[in-house]
Protein backbone atom coordinates (compact mmCIF):
# COMPACT_ATOMS: atom_id res chain seq x y z
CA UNK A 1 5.46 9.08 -17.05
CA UNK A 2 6.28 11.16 -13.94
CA UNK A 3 6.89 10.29 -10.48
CA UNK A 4 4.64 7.26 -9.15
CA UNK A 5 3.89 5.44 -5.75
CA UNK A 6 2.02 2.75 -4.34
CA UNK A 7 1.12 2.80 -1.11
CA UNK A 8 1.19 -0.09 1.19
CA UNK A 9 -1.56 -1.05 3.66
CA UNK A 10 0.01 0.68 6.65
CA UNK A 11 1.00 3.89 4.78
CA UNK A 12 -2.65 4.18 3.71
CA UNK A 13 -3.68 4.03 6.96
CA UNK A 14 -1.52 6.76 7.98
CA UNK A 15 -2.28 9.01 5.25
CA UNK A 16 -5.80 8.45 6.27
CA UNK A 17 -4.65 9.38 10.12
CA UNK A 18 -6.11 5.52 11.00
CA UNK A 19 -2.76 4.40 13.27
CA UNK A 20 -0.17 6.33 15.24
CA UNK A 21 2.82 6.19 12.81
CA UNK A 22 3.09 9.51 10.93
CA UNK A 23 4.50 9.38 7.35
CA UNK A 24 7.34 11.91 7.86
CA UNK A 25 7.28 15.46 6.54
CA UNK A 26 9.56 14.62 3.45
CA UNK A 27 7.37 11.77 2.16
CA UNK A 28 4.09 13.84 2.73
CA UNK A 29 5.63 16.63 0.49
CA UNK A 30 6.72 13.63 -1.64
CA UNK A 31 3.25 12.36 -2.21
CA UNK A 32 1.99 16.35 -2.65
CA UNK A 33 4.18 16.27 -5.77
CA UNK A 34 3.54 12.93 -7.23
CA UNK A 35 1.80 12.71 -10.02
CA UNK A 36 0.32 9.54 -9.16
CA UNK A 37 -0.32 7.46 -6.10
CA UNK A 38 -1.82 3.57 -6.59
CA UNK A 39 -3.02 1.84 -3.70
CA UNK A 40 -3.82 -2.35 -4.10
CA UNK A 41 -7.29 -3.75 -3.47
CA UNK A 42 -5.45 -5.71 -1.82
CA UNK A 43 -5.05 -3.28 1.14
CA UNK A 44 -9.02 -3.47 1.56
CA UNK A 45 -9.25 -7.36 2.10
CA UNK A 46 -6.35 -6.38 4.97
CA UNK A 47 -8.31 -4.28 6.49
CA UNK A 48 -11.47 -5.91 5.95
CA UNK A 49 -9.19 -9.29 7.80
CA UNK A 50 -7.93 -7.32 10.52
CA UNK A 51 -11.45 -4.94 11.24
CA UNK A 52 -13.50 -8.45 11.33
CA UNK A 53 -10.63 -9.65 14.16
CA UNK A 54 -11.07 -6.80 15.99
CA UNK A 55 -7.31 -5.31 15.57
CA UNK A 56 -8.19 -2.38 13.38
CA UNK A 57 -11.16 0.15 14.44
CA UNK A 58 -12.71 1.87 11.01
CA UNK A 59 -15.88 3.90 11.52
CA UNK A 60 -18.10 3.26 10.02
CA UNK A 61 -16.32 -0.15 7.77
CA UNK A 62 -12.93 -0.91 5.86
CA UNK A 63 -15.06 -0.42 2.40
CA UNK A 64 -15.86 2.81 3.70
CA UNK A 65 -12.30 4.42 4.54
CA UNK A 66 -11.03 3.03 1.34
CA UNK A 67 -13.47 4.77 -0.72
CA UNK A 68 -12.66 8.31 1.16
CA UNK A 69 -9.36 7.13 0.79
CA UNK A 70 -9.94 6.83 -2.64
CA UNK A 71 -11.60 10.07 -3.35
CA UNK A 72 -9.79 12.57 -0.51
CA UNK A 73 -6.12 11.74 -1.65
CA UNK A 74 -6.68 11.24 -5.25
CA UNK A 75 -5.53 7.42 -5.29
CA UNK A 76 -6.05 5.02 -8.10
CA UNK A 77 -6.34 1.40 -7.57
CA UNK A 78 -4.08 -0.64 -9.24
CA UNK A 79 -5.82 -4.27 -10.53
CA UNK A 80 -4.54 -7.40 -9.15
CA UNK A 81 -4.14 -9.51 -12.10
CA UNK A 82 -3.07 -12.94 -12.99
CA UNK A 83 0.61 -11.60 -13.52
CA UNK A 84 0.63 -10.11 -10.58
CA UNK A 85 -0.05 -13.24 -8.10
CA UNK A 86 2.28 -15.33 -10.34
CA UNK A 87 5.11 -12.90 -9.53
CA UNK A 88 4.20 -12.71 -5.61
CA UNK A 89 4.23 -16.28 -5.31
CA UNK A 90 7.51 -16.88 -6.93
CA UNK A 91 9.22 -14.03 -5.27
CA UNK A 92 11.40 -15.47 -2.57
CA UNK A 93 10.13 -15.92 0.95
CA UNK A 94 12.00 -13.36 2.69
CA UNK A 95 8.28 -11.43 3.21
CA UNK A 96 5.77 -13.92 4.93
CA UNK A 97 3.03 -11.81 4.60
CA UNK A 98 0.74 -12.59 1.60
CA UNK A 99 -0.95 -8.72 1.41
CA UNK A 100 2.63 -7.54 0.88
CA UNK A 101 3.97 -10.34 -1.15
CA UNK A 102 1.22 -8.65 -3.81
CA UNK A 103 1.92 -4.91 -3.11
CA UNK A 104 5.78 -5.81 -3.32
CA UNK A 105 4.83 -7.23 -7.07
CA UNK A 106 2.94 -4.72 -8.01
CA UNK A 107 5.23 -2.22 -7.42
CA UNK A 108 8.29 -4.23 -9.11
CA UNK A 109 5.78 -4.57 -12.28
CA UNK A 110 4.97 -1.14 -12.29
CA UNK A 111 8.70 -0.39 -11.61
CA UNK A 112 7.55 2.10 -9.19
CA UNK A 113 8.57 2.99 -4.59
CA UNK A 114 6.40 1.71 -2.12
CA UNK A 115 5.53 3.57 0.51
CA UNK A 116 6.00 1.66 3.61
CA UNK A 117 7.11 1.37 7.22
CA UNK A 118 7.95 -2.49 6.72
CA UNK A 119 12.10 -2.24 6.14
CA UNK A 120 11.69 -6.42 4.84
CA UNK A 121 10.21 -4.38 1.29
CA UNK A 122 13.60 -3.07 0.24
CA UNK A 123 15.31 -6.83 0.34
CA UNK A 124 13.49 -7.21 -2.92
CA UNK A 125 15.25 -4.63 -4.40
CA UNK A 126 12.74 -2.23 -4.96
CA UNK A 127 12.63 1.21 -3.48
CA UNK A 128 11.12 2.12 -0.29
CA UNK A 129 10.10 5.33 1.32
CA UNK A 130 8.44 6.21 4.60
């Protein structure tokens, strides 16, 4: 298998030009050459969270973006399975937040990066680019 990502919640929303950090020039060229980016389902309930509080504007919906999202960049969704929440609950709480918790399993299941801003990813041990 070639070179894989999984994007988390805020990198999607900067690939999709939705908040003012910029993925930098080297990981955009990096994503142009993989030959597979995965995105969690679980970034879609975080957006759906934060658009319903008000902290995240998404015209017309969350649902929306993510299927443009979906489509324009190519990404497949990677299911959140049983396996997956055992290993994010028993990973240890250095990472509070329960959307990454899952996108940081995932990606050490899959044994593939996460794209990310969040620096707390790498203390798991898995690899991080931005």
């Amino acid at each position: 298998m070639g070179v894989r990502y999984v994007l988390d919640t805020c990198a999607l929303l900067s690939l999709g030009g939705m908040v003012d950090k910029a993925l930098s020039s080297l990981t955009r060229q990096r994503l142009n050459q993989a030959d597979a980016l995965m995105v969690s389902p679980i970034s879609l309930y975080e957006m759906g969270v934060k658009w319903k509080k008000g902290l995240l504007v998404l015209s017309p919906d969350p649902e929306f973006f993510w299927e443009q999202s979906i489509k324009v960049y190519d990404l497949s969704p990677v299911p959140i399975e049983a396996a997956v929440l055992a290993k994010a609950y028993n990973l240890p709480d250095i990472h509070r937040d329960p959307f990454d918790r899952i996108i940081i399993a995932q990606a050490m299941l899959l044994a593939v990066p996460v794209v990310t801003f969040d620096p707390v990813f790498a203390a798991y041990g898995i690899r991080t680019v931005c």
